[in-house]
C-alpha atoms as a PDB file:
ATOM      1  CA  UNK A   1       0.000   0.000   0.000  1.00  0.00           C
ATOM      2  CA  UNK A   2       1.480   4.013  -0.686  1.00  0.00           C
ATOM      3  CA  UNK A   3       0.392   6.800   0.398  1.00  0.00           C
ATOM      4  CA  UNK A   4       1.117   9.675  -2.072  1.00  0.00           C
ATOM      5  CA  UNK A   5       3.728   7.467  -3.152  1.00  0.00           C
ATOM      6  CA  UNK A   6       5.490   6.979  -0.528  1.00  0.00           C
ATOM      7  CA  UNK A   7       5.304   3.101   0.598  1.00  0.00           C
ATOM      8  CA  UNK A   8       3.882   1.651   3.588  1.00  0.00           C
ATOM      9  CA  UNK A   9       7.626  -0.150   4.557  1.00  0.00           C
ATOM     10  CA  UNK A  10       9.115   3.269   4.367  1.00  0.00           C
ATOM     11  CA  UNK A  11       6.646   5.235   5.991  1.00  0.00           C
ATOM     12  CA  UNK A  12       6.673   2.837   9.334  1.00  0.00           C
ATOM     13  CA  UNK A  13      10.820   3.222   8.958  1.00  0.00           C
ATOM     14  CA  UNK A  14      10.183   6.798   8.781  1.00  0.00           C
ATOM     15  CA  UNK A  15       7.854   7.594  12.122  1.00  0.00           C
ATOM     16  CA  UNK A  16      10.571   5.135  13.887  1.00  0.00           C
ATOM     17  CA  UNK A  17      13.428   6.836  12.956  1.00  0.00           C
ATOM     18  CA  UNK A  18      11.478  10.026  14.145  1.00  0.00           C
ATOM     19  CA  UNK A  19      10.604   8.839  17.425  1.00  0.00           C
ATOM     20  CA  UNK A  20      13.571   7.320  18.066  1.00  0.00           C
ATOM     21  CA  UNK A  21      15.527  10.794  16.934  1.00  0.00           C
ATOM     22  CA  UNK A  22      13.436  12.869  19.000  1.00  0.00           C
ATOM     23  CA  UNK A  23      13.848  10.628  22.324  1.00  0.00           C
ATOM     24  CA  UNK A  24      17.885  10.598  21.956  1.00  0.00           C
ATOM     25  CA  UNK A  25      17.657  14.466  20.936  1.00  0.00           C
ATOM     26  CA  UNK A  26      15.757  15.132  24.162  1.00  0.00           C
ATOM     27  CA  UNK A  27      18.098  13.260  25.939  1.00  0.00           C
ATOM     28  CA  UNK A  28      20.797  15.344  24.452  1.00  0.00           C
ATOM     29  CA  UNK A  29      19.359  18.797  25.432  1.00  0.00           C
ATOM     30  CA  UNK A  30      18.565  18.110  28.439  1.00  0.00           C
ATOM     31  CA  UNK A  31      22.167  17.392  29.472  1.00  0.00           C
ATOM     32  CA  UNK A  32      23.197  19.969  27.467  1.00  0.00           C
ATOM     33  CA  UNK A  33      20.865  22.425  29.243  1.00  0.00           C
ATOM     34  CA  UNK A  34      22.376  21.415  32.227  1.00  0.00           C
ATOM     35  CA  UNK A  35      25.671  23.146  32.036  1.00  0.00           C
ATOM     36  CA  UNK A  36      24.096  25.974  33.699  1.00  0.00           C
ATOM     37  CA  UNK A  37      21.815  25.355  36.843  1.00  0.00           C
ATOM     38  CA  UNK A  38      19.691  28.392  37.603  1.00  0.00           C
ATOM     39  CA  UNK A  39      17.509  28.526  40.916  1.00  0.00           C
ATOM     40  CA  UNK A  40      14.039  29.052  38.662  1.00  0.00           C
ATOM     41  CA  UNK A  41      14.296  26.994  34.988  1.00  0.00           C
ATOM     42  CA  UNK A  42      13.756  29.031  32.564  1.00  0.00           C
ATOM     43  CA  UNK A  43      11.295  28.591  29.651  1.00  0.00           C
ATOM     44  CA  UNK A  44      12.830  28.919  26.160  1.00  0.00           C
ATOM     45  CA  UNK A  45      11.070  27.929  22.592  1.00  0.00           C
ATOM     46  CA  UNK A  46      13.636  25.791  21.446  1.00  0.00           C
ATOM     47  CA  UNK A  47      12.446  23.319  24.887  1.00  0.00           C
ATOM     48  CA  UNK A  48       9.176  22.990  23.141  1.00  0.00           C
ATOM     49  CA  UNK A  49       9.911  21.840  20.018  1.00  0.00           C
ATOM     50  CA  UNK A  50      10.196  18.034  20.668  1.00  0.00           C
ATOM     51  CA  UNK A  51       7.190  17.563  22.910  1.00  0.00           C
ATOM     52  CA  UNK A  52       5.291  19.645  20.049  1.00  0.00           C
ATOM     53  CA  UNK A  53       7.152  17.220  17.504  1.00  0.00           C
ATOM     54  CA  UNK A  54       5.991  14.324  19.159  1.00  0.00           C
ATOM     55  CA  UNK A  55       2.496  15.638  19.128  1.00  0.00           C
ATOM     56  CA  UNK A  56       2.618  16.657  15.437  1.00  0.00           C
ATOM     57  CA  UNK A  57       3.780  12.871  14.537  1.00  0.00           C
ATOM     58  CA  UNK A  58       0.797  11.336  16.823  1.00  0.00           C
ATOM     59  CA  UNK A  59      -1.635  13.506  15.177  1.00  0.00           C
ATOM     60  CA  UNK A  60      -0.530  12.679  11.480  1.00  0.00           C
ATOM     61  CA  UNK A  61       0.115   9.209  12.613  1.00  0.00           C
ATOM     62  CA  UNK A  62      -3.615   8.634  13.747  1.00  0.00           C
ATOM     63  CA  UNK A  63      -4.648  10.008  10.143  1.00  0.00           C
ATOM     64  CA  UNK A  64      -8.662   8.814   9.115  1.00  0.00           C
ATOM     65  CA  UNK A  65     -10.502   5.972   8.504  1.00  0.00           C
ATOM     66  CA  UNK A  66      -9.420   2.601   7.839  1.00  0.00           C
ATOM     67  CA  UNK A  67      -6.124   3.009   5.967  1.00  0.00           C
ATOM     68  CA  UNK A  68      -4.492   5.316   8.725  1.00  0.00           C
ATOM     69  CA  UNK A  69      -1.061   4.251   9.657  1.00  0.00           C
ATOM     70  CA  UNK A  70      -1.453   3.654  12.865  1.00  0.00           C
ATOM     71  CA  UNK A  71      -3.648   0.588  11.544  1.00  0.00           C
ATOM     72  CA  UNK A  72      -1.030  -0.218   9.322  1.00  0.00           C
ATOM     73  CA  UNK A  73       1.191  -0.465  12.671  1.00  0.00           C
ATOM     74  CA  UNK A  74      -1.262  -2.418  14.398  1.00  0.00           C
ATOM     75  CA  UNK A  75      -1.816  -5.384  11.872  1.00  0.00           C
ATOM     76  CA  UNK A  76       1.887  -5.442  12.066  1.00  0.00           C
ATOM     77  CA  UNK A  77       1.565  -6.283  16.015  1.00  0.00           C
ATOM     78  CA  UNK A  78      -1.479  -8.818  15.206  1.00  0.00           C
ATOM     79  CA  UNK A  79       1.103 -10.469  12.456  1.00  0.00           C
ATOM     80  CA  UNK A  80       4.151 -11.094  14.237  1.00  0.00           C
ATOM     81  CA  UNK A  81       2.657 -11.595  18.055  1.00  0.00           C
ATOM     82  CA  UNK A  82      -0.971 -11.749  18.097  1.00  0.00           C
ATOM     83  CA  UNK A  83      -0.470 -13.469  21.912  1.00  0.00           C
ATOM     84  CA  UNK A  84       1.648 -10.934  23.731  1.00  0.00           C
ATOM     85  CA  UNK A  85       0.601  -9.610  27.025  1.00  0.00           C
ATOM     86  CA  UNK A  86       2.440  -8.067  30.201  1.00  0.00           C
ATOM     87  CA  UNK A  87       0.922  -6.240  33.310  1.00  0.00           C
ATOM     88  CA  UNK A  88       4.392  -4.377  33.625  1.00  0.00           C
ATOM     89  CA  UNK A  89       3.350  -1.878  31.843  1.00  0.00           C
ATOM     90  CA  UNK A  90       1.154  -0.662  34.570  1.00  0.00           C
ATOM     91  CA  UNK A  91       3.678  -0.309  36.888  1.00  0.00           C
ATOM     92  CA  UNK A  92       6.163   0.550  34.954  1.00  0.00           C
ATOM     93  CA  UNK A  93       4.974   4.271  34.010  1.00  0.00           C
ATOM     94  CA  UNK A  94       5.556   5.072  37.611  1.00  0.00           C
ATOM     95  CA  UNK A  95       8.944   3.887  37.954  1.00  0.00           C
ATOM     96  CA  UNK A  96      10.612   7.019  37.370  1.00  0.00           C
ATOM     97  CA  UNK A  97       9.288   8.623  40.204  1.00  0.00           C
ATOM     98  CA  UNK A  98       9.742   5.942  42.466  1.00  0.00           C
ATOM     99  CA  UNK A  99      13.862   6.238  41.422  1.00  0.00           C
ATOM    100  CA  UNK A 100      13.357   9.800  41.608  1.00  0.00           C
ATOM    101  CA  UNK A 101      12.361   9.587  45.347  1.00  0.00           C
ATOM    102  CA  UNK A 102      14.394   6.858  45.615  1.00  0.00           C
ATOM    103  CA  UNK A 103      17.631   8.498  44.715  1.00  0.00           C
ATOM    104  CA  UNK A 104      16.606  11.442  46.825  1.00  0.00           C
ATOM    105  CA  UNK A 105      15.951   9.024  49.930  1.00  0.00           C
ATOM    106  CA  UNK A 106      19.492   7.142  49.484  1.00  0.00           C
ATOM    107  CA  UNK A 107      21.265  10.806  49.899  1.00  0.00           C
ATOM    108  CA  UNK A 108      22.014  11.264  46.095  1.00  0.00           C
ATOM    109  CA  UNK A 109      20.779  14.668  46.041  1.00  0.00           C
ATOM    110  CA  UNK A 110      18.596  16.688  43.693  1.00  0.00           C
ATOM    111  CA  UNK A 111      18.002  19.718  42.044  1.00  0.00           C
ATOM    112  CA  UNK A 112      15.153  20.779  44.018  1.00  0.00           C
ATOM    113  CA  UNK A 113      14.294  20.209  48.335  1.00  0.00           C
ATOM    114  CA  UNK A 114      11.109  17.725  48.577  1.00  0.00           C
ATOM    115  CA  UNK A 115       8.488  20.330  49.486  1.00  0.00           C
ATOM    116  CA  UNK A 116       8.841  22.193  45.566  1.00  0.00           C
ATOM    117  CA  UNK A 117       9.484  18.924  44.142  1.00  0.00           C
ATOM    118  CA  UNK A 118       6.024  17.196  45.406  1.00  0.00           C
ATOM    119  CA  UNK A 119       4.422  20.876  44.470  1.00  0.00           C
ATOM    120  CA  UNK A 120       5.983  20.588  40.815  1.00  0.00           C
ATOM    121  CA  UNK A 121       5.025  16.778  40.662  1.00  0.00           C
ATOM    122  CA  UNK A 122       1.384  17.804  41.706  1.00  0.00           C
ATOM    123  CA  UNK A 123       0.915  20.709  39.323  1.00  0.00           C
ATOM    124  CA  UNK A 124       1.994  18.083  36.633  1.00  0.00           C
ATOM    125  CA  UNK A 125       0.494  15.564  36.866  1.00  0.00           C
ATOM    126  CA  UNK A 126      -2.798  17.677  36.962  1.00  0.00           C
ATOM    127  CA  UNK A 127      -2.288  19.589  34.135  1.00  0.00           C
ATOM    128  CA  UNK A 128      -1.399  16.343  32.233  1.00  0.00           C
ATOM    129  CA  UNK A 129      -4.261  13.796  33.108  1.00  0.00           C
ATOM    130  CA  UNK A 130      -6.788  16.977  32.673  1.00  0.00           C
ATOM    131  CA  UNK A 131      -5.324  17.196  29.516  1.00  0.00           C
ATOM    132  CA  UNK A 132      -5.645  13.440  28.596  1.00  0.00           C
ATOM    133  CA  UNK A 133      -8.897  13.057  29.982  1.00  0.00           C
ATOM    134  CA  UNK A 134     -10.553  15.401  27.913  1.00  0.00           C
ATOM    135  CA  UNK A 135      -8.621  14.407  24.594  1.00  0.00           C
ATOM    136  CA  UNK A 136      -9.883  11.099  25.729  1.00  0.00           C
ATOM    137  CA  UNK A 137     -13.710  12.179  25.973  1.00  0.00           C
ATOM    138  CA  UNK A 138     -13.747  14.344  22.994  1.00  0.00           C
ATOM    139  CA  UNK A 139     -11.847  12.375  20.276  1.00  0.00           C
ATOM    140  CA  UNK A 140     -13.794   9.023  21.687  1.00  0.00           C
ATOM    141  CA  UNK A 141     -11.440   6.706  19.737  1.00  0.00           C
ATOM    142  CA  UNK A 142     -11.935   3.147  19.576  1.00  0.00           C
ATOM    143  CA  UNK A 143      -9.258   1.232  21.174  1.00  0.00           C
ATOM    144  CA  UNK A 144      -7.222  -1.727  19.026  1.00  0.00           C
ATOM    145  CA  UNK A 145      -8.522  -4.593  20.575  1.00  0.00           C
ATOM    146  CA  UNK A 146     -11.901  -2.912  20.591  1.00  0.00           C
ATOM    147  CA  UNK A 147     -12.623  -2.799  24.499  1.00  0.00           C
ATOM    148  CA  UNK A 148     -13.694   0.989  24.956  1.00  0.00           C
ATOM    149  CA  UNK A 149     -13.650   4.502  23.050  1.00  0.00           C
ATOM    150  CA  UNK A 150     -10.886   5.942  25.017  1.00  0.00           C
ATOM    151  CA  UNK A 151      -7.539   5.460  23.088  1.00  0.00           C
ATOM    152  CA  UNK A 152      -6.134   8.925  22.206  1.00  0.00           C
ATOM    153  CA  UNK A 153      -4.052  10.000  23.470  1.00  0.00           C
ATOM    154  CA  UNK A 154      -1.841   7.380  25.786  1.00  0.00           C
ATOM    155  CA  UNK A 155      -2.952   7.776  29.180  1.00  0.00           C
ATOM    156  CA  UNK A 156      -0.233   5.013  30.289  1.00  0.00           C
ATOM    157  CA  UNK A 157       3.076   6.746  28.174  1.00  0.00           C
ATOM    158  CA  UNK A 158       1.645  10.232  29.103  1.00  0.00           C
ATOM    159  CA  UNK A 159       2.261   8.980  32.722  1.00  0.00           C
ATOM    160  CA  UNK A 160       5.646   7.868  32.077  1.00  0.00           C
ATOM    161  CA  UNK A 161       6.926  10.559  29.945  1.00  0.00           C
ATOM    162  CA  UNK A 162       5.651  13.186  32.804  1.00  0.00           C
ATOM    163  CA  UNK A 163       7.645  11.297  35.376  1.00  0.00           C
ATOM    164  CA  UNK A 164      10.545  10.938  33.082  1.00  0.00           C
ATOM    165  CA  UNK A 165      10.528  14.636  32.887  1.00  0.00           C
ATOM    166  CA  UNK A 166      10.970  15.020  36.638  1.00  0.00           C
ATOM    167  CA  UNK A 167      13.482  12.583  36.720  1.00  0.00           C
ATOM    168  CA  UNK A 168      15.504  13.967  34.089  1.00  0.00           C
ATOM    169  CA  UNK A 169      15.064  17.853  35.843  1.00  0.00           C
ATOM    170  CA  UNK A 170      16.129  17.146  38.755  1.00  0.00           C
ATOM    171  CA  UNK A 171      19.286  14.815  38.388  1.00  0.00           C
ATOM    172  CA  UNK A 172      20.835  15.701  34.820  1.00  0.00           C
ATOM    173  CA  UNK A 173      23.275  17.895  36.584  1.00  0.00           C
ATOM    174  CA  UNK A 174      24.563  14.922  38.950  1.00  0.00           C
ATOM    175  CA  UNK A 175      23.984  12.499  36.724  1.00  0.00           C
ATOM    176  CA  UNK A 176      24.289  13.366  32.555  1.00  0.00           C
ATOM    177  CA  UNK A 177      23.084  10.045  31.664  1.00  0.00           C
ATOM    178  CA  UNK A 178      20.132  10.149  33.363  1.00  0.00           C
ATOM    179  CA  UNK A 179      17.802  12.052  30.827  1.00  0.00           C
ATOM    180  CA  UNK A 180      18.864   9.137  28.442  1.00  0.00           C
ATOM    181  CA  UNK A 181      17.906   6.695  30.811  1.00  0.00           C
ATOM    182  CA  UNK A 182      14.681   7.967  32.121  1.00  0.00           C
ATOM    183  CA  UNK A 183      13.141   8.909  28.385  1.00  0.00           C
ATOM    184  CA  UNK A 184      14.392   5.337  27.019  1.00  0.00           C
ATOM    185  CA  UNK A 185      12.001   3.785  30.435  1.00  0.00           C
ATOM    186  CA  UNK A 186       9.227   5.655  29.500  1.00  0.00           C
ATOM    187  CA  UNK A 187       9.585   5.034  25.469  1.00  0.00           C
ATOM    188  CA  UNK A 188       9.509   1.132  26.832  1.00  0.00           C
ATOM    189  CA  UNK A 189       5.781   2.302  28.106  1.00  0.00           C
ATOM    190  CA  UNK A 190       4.808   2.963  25.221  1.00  0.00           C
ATOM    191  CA  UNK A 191       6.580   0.387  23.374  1.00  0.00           C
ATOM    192  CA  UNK A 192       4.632  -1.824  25.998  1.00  0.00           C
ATOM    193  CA  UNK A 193       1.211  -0.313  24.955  1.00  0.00           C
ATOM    194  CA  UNK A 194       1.308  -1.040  21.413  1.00  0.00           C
ATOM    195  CA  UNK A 195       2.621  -4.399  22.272  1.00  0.00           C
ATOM    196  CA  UNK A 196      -0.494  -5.087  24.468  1.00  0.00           C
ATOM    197  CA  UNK A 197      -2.846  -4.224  21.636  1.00  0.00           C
ATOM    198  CA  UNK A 198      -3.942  -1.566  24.259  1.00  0.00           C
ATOM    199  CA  UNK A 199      -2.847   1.750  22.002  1.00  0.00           C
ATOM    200  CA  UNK A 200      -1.980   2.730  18.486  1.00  0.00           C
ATOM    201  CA  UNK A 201       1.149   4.430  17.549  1.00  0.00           C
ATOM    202  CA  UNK A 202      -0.435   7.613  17.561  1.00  0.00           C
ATOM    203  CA  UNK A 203      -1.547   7.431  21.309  1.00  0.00           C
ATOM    204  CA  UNK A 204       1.544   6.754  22.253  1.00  0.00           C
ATOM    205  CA  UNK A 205       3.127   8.957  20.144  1.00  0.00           C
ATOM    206  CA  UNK A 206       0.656  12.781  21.550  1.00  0.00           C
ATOM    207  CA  UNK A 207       0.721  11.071  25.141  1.00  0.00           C
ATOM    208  CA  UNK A 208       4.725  11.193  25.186  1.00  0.00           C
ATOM    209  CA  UNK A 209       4.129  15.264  23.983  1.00  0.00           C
ATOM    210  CA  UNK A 210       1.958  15.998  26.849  1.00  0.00           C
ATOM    211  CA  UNK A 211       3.287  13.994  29.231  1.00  0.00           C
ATOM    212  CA  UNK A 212       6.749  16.063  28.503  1.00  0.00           C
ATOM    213  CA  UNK A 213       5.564  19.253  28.072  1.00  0.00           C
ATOM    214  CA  UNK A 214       3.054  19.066  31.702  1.00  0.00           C
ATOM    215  CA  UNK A 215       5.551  18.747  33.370  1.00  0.00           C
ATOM    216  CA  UNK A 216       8.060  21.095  31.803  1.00  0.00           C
ATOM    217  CA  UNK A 217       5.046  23.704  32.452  1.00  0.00           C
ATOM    218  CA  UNK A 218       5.134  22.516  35.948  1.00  0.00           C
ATOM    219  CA  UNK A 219       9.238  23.501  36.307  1.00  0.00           C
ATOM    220  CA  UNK A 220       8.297  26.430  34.191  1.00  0.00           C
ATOM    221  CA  UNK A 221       5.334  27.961  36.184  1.00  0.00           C
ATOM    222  CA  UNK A 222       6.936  26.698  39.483  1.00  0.00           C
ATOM    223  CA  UNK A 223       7.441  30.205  42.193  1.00  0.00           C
ATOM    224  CA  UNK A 224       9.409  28.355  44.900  1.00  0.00           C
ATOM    225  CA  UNK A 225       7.655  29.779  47.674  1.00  0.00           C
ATOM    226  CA  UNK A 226       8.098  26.951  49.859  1.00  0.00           C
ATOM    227  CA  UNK A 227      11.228  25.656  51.627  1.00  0.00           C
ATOM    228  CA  UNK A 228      14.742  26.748  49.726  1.00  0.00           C
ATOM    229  CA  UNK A 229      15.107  27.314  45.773  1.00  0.00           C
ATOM    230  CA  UNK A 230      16.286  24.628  43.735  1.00  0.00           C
ATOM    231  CA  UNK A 231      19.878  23.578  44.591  1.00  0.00           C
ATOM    232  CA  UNK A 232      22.812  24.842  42.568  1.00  0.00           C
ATOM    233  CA  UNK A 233      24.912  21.651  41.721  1.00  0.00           C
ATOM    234  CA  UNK A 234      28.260  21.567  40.131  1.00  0.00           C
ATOM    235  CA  UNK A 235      29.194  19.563  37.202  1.00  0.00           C
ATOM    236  CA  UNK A 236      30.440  15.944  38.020  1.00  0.00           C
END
């Protein structure tokens, strides 16, 4: 099958290489970012452009009707491993925060004292399951394996990116691998997802965006009235 000429092989090569380039990109600017720790982040445009790339590739993934290539994706899945199911996936999307905490709990210190931390968690993870919720209720799309008209956008991977994000903030000064590591345990969310037969491409693809950018709204938005500022850390 082609659409406008372009091949269905090469268009599912295409969105991968995408997704995969935008995850290792953000991991790359967010240690980047990090040679300079300020006591409030500050927002610039350039930060938005891969949570609003992600977005852009879920939206033009989920295309319409019965052709879309997120469908295309999904008889792939039904093709090679019709079978496959895991439970992980529910607990996984948490997992950064519990390292997160973790880390902070073992004495590895972060970026910002617990009070503004739980504050910046909260404000996030409102901002993104309002935002899922009502995608949810007004684009009413029919799951893969048909069970209920929720499936856009990922409420699972928009979980997992948001506590990626937090994860990422508040260690990539200590540790400069950690953005890479926390983005490439939420992309197995959503990796998960699709394998379950519980979300298309597409899903996954907008719930990474929002999960990402909630929470960098959260950091963005965040006064710091509570407790001290963020903690100014020195490269390792």
């Amino acid at each position: 099958m082609q659409y406008c000429g372009i091949t269905k092989h090469h268009m599912k090569k295409w969105f991968l290489f995408l997704f995969c380039t935008s995850i290792i990109s953000l991991g790359h600017a967010q240690t980047r970012d990090s040679i300079f720790v300020r006591p409030y982040p500050s927002f610039t445009v350039r930060q938005l452009s891969l949570p609003l790339t992600l977005a852009v590739l879920g939206i033009a993934a989920n295309g319409n009707g019965r052709e879309s290539f997120k469908k295309e994706v999904a008889e792939e899945r039904e093709e090679h491993m019709p079978r496959f199911h895991t439970s992980i996936d529910n607990y996984l999307q948490f997992a950064p925060l519990a390292i997160a905490y973790g880390l902070d709990a073992a004495g590895v210190k972060s970026k910002t004292d617990l009070l503004n931390r739980s504050a910046i968690l909260v404000k996030g993870e409102l901002l993104m399951m309002g935002s899922v919720s009502i995608l949810k209720k007004y684009t009413h799309q029919l799951r893969p394996d048909g069970s209920t008209y929720n499936s856009f956008p990922s409420g699972h991977t928009a979980q997992a990116f948001a506590a990626a994000t937090l994860l990422s903030e508040e260690y990539k000064d200590r540790l400069p691998w950690m953005p890479y590591a926390a983005y490439g345990l939420a992309s197995s969310v959503g990796m998960l997802r699709m394998a379950n037969n519980r979300h298309y491409i597409s899903d996954v693809l907008l719930g990474a965006g929002i999960g990402i950018l909630s929470m960098k709204v959260a950091y963005w938005t965040h006064q710091y009235k509570w407790g001290k500022h963020s903690t100014h850390l020195e490269n390792p």
